[in-house]
N, C-alpha and C. Protein backbone atom coordinates (compact mmCIF):
# COMPACT_ATOMS: atom_id res chain seq x y z
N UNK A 1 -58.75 83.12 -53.22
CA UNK A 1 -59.41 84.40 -53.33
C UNK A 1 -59.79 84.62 -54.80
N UNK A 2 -60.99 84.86 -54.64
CA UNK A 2 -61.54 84.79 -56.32
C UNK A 2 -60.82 86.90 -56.84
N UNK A 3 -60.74 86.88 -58.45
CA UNK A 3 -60.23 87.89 -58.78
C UNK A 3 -61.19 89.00 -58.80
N UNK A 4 -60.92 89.72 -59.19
CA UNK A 4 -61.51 90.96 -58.74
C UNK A 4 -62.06 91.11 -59.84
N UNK A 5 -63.36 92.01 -60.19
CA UNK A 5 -64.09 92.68 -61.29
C UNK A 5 -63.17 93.62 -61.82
N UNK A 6 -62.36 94.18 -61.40
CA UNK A 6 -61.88 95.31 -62.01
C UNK A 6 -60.33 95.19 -62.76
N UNK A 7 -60.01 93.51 -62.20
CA UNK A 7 -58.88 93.00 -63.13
C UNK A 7 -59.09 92.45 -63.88
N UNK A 8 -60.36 92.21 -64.60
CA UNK A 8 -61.05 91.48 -65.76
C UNK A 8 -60.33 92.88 -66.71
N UNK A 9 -59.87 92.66 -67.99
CA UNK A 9 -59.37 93.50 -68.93
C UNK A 9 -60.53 92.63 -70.35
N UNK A 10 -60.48 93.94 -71.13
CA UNK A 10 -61.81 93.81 -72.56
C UNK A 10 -62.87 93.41 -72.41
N UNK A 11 -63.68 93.02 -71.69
CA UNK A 11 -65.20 92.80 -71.50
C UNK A 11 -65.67 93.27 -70.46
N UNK A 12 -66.88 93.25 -70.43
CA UNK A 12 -67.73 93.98 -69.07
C UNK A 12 -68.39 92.87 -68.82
N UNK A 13 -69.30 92.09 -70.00
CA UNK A 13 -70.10 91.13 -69.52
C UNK A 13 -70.28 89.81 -70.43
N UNK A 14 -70.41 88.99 -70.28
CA UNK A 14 -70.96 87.99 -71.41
C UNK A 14 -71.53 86.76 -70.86
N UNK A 15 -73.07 86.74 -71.86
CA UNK A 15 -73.81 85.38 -71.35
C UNK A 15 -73.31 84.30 -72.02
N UNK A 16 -71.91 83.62 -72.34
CA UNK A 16 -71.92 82.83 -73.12
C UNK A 16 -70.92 82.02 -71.60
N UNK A 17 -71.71 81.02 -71.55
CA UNK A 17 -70.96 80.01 -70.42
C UNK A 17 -70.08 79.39 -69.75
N UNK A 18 -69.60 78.97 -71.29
CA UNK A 18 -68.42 78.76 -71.07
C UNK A 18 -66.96 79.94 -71.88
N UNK A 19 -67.02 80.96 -71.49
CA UNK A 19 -66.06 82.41 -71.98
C UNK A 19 -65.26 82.33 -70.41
N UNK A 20 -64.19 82.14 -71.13
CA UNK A 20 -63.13 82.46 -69.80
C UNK A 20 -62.43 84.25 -70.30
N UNK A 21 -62.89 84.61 -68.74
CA UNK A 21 -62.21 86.19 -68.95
C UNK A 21 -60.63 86.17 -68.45
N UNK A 22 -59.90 87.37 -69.67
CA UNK A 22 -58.37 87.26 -69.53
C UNK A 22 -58.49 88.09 -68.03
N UNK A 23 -57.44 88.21 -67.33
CA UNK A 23 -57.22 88.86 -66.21
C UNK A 23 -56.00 89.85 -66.74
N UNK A 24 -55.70 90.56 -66.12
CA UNK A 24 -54.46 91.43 -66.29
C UNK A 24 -53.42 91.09 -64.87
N UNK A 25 -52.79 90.49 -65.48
CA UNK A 25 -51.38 89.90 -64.30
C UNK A 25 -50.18 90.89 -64.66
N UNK A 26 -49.48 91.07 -63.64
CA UNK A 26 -48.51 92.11 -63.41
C UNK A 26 -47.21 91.14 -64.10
N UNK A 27 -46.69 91.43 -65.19
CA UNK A 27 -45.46 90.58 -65.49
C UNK A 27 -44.50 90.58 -64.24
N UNK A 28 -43.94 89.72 -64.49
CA UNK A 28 -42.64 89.57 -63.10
C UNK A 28 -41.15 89.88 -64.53
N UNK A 29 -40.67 90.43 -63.52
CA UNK A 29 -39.27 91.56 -64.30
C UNK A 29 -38.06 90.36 -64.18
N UNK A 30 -37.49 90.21 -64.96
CA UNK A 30 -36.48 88.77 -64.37
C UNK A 30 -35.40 89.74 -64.09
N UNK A 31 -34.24 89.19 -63.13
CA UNK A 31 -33.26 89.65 -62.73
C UNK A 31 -31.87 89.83 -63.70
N UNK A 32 -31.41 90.65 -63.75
CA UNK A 32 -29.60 90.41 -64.59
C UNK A 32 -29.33 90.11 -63.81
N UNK A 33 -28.02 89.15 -63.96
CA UNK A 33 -27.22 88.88 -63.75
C UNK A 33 -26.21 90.48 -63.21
N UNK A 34 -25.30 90.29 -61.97
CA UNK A 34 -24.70 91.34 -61.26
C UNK A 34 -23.60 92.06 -62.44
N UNK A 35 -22.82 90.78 -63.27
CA UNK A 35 -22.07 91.59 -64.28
C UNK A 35 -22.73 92.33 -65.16
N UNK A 36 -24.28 92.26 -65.78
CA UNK A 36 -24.72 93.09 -66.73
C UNK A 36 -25.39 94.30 -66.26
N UNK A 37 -25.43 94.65 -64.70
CA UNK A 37 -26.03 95.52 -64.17
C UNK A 37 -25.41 96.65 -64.32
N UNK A 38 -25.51 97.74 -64.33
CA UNK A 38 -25.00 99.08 -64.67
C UNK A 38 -25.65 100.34 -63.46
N UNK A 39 -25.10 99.76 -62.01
CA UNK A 39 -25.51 100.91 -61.23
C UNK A 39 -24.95 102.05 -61.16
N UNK A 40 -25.50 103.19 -60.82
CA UNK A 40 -25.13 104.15 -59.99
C UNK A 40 -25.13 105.22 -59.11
N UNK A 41 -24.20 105.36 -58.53
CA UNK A 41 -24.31 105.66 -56.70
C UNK A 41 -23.93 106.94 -56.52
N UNK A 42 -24.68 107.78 -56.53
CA UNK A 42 -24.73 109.26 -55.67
C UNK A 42 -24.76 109.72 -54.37
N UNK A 43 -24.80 110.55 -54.32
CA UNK A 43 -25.16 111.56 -52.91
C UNK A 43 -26.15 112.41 -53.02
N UNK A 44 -26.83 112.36 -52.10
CA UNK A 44 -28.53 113.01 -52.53
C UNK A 44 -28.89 113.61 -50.79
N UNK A 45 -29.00 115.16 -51.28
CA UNK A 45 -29.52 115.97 -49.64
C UNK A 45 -30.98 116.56 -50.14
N UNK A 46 -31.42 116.39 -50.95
CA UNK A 46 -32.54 117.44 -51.37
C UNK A 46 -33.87 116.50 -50.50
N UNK A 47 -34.45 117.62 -49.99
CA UNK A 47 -35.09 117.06 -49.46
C UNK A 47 -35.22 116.44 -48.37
N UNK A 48 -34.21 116.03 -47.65
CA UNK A 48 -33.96 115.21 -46.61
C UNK A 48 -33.48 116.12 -45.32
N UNK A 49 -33.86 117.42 -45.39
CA UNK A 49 -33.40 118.44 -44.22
C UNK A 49 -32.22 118.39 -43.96
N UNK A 50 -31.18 118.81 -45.72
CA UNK A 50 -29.72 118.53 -44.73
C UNK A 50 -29.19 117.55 -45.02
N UNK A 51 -29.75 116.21 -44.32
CA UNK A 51 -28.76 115.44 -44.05
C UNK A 51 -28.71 114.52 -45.18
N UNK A 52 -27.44 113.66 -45.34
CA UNK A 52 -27.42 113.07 -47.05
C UNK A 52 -27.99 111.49 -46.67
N UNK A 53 -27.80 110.96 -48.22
CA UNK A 53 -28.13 109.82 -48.48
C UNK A 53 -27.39 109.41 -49.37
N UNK A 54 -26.91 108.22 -49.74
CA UNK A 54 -26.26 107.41 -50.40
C UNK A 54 -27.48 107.04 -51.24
N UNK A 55 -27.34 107.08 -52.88
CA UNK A 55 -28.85 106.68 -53.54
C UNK A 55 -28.28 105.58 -54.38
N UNK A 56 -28.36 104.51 -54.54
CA UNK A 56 -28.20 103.66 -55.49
C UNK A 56 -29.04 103.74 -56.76
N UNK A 57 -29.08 103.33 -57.59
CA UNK A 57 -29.79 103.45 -59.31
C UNK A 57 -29.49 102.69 -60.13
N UNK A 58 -30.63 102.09 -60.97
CA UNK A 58 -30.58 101.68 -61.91
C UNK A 58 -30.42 100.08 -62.51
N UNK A 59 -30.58 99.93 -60.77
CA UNK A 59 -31.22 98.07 -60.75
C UNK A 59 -32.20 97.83 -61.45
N UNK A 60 -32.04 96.71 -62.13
CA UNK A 60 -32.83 95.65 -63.00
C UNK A 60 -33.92 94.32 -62.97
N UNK A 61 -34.64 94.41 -62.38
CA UNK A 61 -34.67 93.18 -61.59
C UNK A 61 -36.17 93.30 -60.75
N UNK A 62 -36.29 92.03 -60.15
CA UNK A 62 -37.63 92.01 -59.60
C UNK A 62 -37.18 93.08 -57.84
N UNK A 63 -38.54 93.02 -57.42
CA UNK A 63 -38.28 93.83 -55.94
C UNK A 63 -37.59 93.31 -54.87
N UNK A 64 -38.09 91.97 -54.90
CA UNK A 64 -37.13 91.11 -53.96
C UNK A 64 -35.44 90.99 -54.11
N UNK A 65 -35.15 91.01 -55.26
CA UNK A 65 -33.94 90.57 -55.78
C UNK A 65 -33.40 92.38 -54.79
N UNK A 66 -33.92 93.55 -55.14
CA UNK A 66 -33.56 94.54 -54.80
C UNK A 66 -33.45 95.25 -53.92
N UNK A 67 -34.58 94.37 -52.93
CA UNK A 67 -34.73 94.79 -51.13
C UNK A 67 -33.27 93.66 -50.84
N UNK A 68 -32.95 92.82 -51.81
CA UNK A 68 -31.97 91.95 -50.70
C UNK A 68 -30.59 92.28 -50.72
N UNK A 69 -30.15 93.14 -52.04
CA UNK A 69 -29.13 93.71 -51.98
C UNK A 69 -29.04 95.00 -51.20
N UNK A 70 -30.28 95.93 -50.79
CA UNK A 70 -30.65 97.25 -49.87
C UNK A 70 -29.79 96.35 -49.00
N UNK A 71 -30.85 95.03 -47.96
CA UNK A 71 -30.41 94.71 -47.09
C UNK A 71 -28.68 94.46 -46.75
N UNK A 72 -28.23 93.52 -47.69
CA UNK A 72 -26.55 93.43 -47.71
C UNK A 72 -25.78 94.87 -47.88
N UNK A 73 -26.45 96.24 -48.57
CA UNK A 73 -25.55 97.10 -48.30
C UNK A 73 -25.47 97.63 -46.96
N UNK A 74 -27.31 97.93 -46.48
CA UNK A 74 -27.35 98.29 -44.81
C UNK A 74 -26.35 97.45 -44.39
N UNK A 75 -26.15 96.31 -44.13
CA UNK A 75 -25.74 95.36 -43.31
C UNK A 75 -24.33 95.26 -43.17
N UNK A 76 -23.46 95.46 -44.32
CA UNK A 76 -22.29 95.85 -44.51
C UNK A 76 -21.50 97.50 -44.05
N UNK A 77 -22.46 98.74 -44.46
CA UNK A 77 -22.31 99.71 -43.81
C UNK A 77 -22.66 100.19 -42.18
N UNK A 78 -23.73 99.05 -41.59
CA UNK A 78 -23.96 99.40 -40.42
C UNK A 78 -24.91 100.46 -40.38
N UNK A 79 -25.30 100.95 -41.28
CA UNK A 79 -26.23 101.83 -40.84
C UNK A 79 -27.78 101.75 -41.42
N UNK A 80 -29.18 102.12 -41.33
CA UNK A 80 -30.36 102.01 -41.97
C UNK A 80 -30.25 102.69 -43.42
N UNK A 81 -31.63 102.12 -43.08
CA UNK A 81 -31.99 102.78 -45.08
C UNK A 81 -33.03 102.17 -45.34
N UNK A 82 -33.32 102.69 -46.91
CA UNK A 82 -34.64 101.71 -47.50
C UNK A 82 -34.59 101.77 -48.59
N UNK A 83 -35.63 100.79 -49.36
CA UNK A 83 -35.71 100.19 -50.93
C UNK A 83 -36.71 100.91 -51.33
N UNK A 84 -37.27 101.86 -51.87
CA UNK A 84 -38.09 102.11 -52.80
C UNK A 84 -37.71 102.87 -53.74
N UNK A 85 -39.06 102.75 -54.78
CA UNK A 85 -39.41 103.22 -56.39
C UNK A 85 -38.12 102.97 -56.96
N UNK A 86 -37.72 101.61 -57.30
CA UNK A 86 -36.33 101.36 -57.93
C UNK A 86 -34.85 101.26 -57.35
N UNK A 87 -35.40 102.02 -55.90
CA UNK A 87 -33.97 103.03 -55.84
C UNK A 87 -33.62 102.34 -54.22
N UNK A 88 -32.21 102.61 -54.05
CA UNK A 88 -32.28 101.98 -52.78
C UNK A 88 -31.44 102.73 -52.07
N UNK A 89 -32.20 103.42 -50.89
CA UNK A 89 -31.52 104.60 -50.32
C UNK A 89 -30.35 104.49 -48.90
N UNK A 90 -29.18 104.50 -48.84
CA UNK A 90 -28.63 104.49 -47.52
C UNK A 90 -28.19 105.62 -47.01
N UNK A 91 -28.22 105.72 -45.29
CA UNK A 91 -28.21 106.87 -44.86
C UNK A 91 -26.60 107.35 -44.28
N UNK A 92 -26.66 108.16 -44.70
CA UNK A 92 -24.97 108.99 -44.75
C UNK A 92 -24.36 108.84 -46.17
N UNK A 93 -23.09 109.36 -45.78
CA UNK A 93 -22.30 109.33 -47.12
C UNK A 93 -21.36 108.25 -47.04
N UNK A 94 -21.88 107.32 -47.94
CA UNK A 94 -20.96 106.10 -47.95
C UNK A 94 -20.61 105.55 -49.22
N UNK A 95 -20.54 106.17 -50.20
CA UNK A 95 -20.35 106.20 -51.72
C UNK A 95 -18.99 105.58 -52.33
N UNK A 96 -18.40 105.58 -51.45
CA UNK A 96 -17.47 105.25 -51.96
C UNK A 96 -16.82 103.47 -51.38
N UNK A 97 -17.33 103.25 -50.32
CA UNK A 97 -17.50 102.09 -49.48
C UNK A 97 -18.66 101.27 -50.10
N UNK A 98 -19.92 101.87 -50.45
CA UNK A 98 -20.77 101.14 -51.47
C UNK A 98 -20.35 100.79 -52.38
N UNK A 99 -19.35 101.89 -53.29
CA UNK A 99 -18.95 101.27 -54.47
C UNK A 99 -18.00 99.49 -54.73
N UNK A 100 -17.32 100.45 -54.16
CA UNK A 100 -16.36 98.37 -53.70
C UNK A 100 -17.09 97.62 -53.33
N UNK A 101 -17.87 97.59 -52.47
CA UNK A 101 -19.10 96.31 -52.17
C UNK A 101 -19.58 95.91 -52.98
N UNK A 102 -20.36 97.00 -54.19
CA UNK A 102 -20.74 96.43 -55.70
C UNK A 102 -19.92 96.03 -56.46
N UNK A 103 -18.91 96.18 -56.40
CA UNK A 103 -17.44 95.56 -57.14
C UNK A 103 -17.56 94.55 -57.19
N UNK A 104 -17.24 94.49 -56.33
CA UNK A 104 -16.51 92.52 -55.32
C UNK A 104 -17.79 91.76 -55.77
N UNK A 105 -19.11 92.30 -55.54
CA UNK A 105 -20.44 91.58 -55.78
C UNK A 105 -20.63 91.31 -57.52
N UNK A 106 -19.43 92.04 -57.74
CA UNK A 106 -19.42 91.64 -59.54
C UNK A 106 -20.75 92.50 -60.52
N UNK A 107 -21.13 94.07 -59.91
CA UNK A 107 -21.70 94.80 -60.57
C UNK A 107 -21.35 95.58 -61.33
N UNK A 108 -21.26 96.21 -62.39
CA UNK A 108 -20.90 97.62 -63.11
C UNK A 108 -21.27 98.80 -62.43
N UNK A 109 -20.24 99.77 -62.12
CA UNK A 109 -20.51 100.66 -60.83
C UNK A 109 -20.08 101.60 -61.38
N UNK A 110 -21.52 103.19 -61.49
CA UNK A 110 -20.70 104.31 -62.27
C UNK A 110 -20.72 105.39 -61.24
N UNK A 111 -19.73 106.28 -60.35
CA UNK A 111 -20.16 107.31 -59.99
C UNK A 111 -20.79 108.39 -60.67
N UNK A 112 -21.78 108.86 -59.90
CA UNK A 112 -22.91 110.03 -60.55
C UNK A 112 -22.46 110.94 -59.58
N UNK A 113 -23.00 112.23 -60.12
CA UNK A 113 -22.65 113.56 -59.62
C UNK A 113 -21.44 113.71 -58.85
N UNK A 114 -21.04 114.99 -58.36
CA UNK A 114 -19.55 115.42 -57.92
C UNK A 114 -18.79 114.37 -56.91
């Protein structure tokens, strides 16, 4: 798939033939390592009509690396959830059962709020 006109970055046009245009590529975020990670795990109702959420924070790392730990916490708590904007949300209050899971997984784990 050829690139797009609008990911060409500093020029609009040039007749010179051989000019290779830069593109703008999305850096890829490298992952820490689980001991240098510094999460932490709240309880979050705003918004959600009521009912809570378990919010994780403050992962480091590419998206994949971060949907796969979402997945191992769903999977370990038994219950759904989801990965976005950084954050990786599980449903109910399980904050404290998350926390030891990030333990054992060898993360830095801070409780946030009450």
């Amino acid at each position: 798939m050829a690139k797009q006109k609008k990911e060409k970055i500093n020029i609009v046009y040039s007749t010179n033939p051989n000019y290779n245009y830069e593109y703008d590529e999305e850096e890829e975020v490298e992952t820490l390592p689980p001991n240098q990670q510094k999460l932490y795990v709240s309880i979050d109702k705003k918004q959600r009509a009521g009912k809570e959420v378990t919010l994780i924070e403050g992962f480091v790392g590419a998206e994949e690396d971060l949907k796969e730990l979402g997945k191992l916490l769903k999977s370990k708590c038994g219950v759904g959830g989801t990965v976005k904007d950084g954050e990786i949300l599980i449903q109910g209050n399980f904050r404290d059962k998350i926390m030891l899971i990030l333990e054992k997984e060898g993360y830095q784990v801070k409780r946030k709020g009450g």
